[in-house]
PDB file of N, CA and C in Angstrom:
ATOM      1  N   UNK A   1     -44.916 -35.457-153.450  1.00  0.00           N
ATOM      2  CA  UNK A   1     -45.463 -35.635-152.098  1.00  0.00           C
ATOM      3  C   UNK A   1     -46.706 -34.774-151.931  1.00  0.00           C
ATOM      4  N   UNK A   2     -48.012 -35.205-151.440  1.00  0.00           N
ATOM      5  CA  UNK A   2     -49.123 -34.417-151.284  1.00  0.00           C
ATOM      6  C   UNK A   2     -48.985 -34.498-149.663  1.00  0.00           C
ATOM      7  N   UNK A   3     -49.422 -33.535-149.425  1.00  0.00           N
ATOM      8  CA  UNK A   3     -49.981 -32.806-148.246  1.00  0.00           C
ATOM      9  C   UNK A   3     -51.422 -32.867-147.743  1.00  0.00           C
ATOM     10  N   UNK A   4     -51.842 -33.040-146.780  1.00  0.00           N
ATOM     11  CA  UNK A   4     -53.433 -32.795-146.184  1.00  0.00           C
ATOM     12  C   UNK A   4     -53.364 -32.101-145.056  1.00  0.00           C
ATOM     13  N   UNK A   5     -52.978 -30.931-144.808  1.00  0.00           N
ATOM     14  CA  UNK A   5     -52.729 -30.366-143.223  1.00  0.00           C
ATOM     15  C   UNK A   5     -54.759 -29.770-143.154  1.00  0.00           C
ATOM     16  N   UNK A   6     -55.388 -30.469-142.632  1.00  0.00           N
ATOM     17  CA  UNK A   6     -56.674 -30.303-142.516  1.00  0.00           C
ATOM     18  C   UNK A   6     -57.091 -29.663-140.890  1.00  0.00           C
ATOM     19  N   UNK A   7     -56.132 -29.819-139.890  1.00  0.00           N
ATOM     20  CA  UNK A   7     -56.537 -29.453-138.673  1.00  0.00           C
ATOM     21  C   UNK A   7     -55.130 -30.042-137.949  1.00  0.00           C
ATOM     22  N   UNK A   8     -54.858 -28.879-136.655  1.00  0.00           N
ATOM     23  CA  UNK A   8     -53.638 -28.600-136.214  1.00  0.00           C
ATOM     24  C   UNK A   8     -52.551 -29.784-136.082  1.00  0.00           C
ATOM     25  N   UNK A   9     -53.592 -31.124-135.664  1.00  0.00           N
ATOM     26  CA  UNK A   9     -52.709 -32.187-135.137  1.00  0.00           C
ATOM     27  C   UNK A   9     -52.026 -33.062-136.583  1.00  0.00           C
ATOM     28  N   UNK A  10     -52.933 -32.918-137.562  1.00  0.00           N
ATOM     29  CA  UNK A  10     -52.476 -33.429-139.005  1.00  0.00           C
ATOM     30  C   UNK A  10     -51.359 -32.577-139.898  1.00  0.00           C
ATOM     31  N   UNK A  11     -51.514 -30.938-139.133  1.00  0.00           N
ATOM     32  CA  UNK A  11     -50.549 -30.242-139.563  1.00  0.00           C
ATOM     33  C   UNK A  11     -49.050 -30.602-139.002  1.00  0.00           C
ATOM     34  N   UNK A  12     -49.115 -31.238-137.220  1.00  0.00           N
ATOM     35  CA  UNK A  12     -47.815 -31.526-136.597  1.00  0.00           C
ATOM     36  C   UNK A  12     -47.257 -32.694-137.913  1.00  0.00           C
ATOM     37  N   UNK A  13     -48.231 -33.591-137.733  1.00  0.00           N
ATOM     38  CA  UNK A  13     -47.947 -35.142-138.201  1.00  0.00           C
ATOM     39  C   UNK A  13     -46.789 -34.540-139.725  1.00  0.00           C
ATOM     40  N   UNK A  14     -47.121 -33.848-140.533  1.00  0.00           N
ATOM     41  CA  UNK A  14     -46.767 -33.154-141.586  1.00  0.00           C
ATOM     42  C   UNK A  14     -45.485 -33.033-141.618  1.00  0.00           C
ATOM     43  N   UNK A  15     -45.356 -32.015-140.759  1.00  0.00           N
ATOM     44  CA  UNK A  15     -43.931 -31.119-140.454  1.00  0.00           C
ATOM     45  C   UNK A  15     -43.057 -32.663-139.735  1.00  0.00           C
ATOM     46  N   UNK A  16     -43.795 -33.386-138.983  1.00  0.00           N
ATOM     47  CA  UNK A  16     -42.443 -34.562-138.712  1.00  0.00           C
ATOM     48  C   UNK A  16     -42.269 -35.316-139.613  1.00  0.00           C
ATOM     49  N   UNK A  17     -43.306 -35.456-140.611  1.00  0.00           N
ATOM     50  CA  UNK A  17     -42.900 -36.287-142.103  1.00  0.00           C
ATOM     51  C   UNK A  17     -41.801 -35.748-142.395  1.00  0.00           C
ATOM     52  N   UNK A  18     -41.872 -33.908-142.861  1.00  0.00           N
ATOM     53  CA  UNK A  18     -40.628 -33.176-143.620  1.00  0.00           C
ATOM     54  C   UNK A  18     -39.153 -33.322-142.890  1.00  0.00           C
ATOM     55  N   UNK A  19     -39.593 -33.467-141.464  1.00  0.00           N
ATOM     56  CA  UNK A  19     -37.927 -33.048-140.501  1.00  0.00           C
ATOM     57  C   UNK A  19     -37.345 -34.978-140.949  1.00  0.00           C
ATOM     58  N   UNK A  20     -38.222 -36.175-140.711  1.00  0.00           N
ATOM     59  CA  UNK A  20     -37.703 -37.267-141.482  1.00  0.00           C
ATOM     60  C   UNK A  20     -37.240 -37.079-142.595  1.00  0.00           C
ATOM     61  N   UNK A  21     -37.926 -36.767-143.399  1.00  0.00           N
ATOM     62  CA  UNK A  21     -37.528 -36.479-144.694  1.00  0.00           C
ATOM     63  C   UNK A  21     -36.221 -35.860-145.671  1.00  0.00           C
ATOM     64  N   UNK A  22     -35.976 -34.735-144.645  1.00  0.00           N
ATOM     65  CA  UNK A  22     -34.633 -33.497-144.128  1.00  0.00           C
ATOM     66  C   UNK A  22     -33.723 -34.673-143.962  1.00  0.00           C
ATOM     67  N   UNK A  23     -33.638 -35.474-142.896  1.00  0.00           N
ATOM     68  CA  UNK A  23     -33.010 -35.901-142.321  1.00  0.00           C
ATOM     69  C   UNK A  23     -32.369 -36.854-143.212  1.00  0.00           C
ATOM     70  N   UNK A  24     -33.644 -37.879-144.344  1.00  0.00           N
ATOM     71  CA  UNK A  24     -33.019 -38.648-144.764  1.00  0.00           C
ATOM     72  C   UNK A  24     -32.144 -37.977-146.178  1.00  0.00           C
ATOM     73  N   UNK A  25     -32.678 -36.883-146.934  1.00  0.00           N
ATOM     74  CA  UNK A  25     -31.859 -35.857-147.815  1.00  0.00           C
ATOM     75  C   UNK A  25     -30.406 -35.673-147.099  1.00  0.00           C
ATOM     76  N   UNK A  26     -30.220 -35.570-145.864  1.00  0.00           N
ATOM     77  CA  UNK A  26     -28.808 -35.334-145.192  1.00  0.00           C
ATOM     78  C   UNK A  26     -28.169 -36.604-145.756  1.00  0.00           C
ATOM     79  N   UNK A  27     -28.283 -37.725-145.617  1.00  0.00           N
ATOM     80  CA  UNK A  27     -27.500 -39.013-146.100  1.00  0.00           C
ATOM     81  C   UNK A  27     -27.892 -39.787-144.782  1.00  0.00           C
ATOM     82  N   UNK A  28     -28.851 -39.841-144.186  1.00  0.00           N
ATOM     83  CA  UNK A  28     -29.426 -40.615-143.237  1.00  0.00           C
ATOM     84  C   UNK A  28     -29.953 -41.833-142.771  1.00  0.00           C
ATOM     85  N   UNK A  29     -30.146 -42.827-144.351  1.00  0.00           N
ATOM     86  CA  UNK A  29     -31.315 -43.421-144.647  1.00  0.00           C
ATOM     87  C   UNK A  29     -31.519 -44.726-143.639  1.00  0.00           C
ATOM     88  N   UNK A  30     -30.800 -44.815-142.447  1.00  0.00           N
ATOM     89  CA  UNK A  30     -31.253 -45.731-141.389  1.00  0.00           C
ATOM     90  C   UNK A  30     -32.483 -45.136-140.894  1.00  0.00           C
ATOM     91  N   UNK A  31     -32.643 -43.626-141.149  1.00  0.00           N
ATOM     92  CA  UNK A  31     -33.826 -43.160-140.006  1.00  0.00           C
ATOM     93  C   UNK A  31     -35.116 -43.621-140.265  1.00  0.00           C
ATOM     94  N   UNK A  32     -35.115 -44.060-141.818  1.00  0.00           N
ATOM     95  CA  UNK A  32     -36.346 -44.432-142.021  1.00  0.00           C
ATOM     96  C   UNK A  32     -37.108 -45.202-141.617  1.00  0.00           C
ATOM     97  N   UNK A  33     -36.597 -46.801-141.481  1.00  0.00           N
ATOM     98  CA  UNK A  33     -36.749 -47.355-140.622  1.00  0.00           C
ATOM     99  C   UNK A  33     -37.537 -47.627-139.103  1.00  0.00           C
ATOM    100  N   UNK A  34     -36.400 -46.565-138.511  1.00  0.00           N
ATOM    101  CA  UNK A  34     -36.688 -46.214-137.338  1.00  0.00           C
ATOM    102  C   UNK A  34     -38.022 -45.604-136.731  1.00  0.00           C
ATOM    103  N   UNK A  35     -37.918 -44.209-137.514  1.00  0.00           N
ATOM    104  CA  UNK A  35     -38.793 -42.967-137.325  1.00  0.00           C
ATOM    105  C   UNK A  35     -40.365 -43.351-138.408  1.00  0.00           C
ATOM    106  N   UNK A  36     -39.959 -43.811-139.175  1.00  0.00           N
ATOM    107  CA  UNK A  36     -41.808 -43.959-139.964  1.00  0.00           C
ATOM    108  C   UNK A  36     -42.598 -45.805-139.037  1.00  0.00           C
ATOM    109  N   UNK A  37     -41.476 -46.448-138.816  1.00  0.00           N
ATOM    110  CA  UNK A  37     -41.913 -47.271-138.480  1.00  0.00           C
ATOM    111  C   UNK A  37     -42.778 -47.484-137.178  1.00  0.00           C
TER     112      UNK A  37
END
């Protein structure tokens, strides 16, 4: 996974990729769906 945190609002966008991401590592994988879509 690459990263571009270039300025504050691309840094949020980031960190809610990882908490999806978290989420789908938990055994989640409906969220994907949901949350990227």
């Amino acid at each position: 996974m690459v990263t571009r945190a270039t300025d504050a609002g691309t840094n949020q966008s980031v960190e809610r990729a990882v908490s999806v991401l978290r989420a789908l590592d938990s055994g989640r994988p409906e969220l994907r769906v949901s949350d990227v879509a």
